[in-house]
N, C-alpha and C. Protein backbone atom coordinates (compact mmCIF):
# COMPACT_ATOMS: atom_id res chain seq x y z
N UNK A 1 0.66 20.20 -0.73
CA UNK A 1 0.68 19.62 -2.04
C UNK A 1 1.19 20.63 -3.07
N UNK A 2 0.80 21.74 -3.08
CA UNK A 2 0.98 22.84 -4.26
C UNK A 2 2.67 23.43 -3.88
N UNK A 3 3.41 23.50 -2.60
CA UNK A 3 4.55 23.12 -2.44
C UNK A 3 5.29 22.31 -2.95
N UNK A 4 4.83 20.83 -2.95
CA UNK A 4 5.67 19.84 -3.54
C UNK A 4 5.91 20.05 -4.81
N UNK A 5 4.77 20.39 -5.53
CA UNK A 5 4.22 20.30 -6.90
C UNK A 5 5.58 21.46 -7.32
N UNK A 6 5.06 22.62 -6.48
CA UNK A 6 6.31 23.85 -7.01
C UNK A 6 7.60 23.44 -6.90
N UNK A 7 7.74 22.59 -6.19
CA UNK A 7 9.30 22.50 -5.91
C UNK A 7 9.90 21.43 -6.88
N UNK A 8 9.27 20.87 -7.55
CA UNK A 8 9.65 19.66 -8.48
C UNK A 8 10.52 21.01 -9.80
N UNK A 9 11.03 19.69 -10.57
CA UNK A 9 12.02 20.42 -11.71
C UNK A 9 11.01 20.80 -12.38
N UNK A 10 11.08 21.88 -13.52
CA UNK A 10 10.59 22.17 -14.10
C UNK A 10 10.89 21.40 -15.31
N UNK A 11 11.66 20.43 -15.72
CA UNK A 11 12.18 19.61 -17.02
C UNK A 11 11.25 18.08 -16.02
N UNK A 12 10.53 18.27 -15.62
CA UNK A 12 9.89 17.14 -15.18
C UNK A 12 8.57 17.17 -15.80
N UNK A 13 8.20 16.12 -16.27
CA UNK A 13 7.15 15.81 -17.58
C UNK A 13 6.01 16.17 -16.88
N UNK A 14 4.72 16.60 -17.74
CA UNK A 14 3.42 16.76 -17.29
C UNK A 14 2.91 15.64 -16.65
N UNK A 15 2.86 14.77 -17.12
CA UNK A 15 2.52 12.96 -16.92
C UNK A 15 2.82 12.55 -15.94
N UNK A 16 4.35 13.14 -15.67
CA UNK A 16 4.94 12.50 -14.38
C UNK A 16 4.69 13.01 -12.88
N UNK A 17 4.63 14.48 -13.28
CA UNK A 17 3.92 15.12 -12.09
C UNK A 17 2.22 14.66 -11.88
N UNK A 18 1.87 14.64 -12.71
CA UNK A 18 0.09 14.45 -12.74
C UNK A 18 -0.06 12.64 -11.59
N UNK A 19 1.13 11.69 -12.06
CA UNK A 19 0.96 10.46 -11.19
C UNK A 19 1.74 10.72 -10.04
N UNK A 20 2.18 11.52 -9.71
CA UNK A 20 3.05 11.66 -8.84
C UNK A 20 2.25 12.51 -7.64
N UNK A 21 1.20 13.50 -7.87
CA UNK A 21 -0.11 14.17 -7.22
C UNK A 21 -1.07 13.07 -7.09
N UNK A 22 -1.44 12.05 -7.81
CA UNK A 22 -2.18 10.86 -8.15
C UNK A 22 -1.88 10.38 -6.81
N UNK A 23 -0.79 9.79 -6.80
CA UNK A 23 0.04 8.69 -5.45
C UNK A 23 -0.47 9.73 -4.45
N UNK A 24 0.23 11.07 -4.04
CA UNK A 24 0.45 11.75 -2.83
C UNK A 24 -1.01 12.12 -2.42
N UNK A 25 -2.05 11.92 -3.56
CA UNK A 25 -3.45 12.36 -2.78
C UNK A 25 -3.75 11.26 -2.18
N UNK A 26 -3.77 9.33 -3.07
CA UNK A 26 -4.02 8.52 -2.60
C UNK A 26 -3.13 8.01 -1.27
N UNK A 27 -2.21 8.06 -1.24
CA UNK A 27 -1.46 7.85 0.02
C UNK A 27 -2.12 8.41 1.34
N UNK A 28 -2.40 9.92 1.02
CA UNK A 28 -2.94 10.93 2.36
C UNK A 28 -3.79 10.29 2.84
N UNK A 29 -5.14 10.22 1.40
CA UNK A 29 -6.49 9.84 1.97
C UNK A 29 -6.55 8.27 2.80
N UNK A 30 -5.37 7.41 2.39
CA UNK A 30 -5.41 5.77 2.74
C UNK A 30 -5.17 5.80 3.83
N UNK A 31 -5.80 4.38 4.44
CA UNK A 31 -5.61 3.93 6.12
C UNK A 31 -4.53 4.13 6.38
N UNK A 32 -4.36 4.36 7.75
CA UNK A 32 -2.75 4.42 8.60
C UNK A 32 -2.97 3.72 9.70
N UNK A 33 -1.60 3.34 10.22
CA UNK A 33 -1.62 2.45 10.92
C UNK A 33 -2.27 3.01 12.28
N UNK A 34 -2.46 2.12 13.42
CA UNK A 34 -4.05 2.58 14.29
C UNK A 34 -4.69 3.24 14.04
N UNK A 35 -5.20 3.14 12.72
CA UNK A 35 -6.86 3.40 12.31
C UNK A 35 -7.65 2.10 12.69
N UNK A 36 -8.36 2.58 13.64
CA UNK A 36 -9.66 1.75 13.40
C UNK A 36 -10.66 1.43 12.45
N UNK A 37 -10.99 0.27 11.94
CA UNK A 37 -12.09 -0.32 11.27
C UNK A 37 -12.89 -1.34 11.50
N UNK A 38 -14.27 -1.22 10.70
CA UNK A 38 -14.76 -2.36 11.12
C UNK A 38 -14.59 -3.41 10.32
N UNK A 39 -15.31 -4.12 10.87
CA UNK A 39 -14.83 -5.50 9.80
C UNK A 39 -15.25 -5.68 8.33
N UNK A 40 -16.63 -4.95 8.41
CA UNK A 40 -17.34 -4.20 6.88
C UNK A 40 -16.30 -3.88 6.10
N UNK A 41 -15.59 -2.69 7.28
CA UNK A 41 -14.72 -1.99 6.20
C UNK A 41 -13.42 -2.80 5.65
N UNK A 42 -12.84 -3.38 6.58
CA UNK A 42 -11.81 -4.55 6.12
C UNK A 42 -12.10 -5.10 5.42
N UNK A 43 -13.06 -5.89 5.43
CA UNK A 43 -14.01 -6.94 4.28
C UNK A 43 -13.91 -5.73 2.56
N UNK A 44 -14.11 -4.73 3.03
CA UNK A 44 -14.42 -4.29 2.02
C UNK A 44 -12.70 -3.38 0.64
N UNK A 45 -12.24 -2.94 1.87
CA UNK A 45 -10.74 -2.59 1.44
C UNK A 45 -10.00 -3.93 0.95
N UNK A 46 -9.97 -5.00 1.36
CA UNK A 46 -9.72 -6.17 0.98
C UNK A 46 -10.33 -6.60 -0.48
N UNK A 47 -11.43 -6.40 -0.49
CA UNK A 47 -11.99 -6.69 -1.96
C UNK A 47 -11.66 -5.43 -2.75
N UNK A 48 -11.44 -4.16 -2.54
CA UNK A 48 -10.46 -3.53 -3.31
C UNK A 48 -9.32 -3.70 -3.98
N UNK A 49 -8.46 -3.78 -2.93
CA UNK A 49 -7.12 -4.62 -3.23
C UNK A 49 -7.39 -5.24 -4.52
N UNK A 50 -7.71 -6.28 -3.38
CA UNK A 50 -7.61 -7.48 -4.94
C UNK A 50 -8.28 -7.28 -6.11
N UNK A 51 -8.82 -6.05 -5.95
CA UNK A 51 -9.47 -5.65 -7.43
C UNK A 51 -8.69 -5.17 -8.52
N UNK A 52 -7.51 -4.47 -7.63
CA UNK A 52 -6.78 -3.46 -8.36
C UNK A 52 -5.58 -4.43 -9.61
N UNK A 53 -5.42 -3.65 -10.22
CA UNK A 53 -4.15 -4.35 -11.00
C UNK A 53 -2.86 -4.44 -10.73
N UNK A 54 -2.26 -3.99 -9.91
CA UNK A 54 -1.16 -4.29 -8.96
C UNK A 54 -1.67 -4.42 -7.63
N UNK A 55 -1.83 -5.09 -7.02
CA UNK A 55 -2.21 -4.98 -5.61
C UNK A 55 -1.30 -4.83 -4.31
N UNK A 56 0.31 -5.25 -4.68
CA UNK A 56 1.25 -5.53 -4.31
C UNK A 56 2.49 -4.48 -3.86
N UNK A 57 1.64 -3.33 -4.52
CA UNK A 57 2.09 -2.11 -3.97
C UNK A 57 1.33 -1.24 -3.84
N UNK A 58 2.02 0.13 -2.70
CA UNK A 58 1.13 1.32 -3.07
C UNK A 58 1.37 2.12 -4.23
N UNK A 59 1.02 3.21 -4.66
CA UNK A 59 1.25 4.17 -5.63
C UNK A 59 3.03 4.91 -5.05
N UNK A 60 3.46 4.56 -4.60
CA UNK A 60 4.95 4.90 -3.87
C UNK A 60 5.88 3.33 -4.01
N UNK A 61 5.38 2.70 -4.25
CA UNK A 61 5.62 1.29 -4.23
C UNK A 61 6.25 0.72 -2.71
N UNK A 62 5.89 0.95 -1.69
CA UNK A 62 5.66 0.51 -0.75
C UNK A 62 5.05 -0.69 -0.49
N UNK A 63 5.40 -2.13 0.03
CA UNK A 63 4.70 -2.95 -0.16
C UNK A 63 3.18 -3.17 0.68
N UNK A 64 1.98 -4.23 -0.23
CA UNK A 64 0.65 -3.98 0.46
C UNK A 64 0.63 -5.47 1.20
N UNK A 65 1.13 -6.37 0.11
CA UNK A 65 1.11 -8.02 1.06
C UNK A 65 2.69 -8.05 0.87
N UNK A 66 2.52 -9.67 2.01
CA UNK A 66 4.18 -10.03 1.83
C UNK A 66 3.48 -11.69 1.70
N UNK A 67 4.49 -12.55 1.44
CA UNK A 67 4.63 -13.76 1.53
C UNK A 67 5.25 -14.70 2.40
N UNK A 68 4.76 -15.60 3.78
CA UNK A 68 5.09 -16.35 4.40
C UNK A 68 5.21 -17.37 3.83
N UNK A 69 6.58 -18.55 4.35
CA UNK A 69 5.65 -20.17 3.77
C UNK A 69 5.05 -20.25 5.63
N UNK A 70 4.79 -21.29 5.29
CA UNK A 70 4.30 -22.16 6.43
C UNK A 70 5.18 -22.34 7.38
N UNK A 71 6.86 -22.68 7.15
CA UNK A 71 7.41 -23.23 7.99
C UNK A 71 7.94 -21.93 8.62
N UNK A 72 8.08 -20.33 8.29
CA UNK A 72 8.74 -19.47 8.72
C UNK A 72 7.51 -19.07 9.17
N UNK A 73 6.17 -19.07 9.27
CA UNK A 73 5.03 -18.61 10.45
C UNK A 73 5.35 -19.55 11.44
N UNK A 74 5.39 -20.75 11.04
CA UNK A 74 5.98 -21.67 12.59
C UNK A 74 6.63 -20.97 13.50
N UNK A 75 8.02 -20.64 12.62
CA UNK A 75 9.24 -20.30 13.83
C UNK A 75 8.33 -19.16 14.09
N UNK A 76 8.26 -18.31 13.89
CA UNK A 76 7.47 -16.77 14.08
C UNK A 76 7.32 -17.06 15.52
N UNK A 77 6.20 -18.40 15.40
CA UNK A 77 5.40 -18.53 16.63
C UNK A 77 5.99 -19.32 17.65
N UNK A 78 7.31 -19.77 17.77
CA UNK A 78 7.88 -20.80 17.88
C UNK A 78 7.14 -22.16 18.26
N UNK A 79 6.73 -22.44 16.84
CA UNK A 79 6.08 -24.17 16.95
C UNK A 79 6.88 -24.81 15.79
N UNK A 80 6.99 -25.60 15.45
CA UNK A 80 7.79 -26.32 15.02
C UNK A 80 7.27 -27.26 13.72
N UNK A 81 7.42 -27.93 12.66
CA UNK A 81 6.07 -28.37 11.58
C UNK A 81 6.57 -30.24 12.17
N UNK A 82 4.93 -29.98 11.79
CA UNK A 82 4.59 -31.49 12.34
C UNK A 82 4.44 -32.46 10.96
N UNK A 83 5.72 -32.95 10.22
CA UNK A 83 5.50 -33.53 9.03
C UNK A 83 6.49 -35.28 9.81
């Protein structure tokens, strides 16, 4: 971290570095993929989320949900809609 931090411009704003350490701590500390959890904890990171005021990204803006309709989970699965 104190690498990154040094290596940034020095014409780079206080503010900007300060959210920019913000993101890179929260990123580290956040789930990765095959982490195990329990369902508590899912249950509970989930009601985070949706607590937050963007939920839709990370602090990197990486996305957190995406949007299916209905008929493109079909094909996904290849079933077909029954209308």
């Amino acid at each position: 971290m104190i690498e990154e931090l040094s290596s940034l411009s020095t014409k780079s704003s206080s503010l900007r570095l300060s959210e920019d350490a913000i993101a890179t701590i929260a990123c580290r500390a956040s789930v990765k993929s095959n982490d195990v959890l329990s369902i508590p904890e899912m249950q509970a990171l989930l009601k985070d989320l949706f607590a937050c005021e963007m939920p839709y990204c990370c602090p990197h803006g990486r996305p957190t949900l995406v949007q299916i309709s209905t008929s493109e989970l079909e094909r996904k699965f290849g079933r077909r809609a029954q209308r």
